[in-house]
Protein backbone atom coordinates (compact mmCIF):
# COMPACT_ATOMS: atom_id res chain seq x y z
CA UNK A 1 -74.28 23.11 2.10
CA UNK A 2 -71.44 25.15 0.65
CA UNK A 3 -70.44 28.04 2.48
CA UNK A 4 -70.72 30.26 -0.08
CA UNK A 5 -74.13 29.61 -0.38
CA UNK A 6 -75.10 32.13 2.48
CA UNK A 7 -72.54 34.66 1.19
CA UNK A 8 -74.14 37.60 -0.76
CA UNK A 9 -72.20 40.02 -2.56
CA UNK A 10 -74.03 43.77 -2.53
CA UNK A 11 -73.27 46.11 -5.70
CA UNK A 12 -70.75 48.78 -4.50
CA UNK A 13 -69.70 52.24 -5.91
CA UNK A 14 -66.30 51.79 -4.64
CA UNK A 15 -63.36 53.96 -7.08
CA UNK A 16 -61.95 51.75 -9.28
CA UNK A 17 -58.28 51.38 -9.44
CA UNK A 18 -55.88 50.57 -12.34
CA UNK A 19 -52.97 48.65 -11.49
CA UNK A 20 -49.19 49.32 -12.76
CA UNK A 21 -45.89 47.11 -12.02
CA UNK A 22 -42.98 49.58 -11.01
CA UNK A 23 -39.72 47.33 -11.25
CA UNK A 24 -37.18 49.14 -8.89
CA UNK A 25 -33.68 48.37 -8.71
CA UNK A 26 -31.92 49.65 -5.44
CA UNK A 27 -28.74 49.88 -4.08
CA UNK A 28 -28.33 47.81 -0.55
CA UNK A 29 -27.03 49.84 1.34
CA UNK A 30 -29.86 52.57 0.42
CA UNK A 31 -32.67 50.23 0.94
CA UNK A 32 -31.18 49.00 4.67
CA UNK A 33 -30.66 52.78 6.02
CA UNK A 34 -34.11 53.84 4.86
CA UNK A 35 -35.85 51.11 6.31
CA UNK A 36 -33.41 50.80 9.62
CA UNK A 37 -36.67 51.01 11.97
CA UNK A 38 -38.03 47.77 11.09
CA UNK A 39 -37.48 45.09 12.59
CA UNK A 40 -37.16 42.61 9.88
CA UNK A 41 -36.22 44.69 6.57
CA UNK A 42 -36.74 41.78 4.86
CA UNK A 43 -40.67 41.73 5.55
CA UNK A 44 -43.06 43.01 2.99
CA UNK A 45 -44.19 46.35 5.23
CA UNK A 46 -40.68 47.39 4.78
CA UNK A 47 -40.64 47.11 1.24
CA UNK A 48 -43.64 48.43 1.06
CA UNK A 49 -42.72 51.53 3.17
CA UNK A 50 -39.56 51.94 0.92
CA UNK A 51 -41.40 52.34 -2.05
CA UNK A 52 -44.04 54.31 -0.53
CA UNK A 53 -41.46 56.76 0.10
CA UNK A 54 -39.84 56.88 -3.24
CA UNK A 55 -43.35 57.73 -4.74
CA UNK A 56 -43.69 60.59 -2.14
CA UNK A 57 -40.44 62.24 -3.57
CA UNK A 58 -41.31 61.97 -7.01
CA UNK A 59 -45.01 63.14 -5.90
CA UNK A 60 -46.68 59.96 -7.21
CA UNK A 61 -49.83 59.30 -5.63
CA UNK A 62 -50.25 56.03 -6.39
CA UNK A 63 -51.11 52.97 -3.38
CA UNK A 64 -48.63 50.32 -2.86
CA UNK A 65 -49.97 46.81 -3.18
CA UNK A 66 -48.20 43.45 -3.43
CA UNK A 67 -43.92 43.66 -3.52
CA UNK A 68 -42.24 41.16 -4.80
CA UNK A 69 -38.34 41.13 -4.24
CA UNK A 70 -35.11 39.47 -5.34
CA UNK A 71 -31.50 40.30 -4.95
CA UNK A 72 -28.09 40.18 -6.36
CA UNK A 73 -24.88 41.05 -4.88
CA UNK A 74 -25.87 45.07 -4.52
CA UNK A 75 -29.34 45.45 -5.67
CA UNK A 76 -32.62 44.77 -4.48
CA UNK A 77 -35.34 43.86 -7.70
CA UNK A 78 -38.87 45.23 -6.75
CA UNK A 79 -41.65 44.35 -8.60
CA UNK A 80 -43.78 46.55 -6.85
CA UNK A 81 -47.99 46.81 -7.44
CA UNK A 82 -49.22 50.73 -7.67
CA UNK A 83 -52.45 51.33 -8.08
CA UNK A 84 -54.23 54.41 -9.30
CA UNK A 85 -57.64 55.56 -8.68
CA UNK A 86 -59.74 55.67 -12.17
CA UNK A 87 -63.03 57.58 -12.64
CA UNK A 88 -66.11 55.62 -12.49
CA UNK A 89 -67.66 57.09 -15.60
């Protein structure tokens, strides 16, 4: 027997969300002193909480998801998952 087999899925009025990519390039040094109370700045979370802030200043209510990162020299690359809340019409 699979175990999926016994796994049943109930119909849910949950809000649906709409998903946008926010690609964010950031200076270092700016990242590192916003995120200085983490442990490992390098960890998702902390990417995560960076962004989460910069949405906050601009007053953007969207919900971080998945971060992805790279780096040069000076910049950080985000490509950062924000999701929106869309009626259910």
């Amino acid at each position: 027997m699979n175990n999926h087999d016994s796994i049943q899925e109930e119909a849910s009025s949950a809000m649906t969300l709409q998903i946008f990519h926010r690609h964010l390039k950031i200076p270092i040094d700016l990242y590192l002193s916003t995120v200085q109370a983490f442990a490992n700045p390098w960890d998702e979370r902390a990417y995560q909480y960076f962004i989460n802030d910069y949405l906050k200043d601009l007053g953007d209510p969207g919900i971080i998801g998945m971060v992805r990162m790279e780096k040069d020299e000076d910049h950080l690359l985000f490509d950062a998952a924000v999701r929106y809340p869309v009626a259910n019409d």
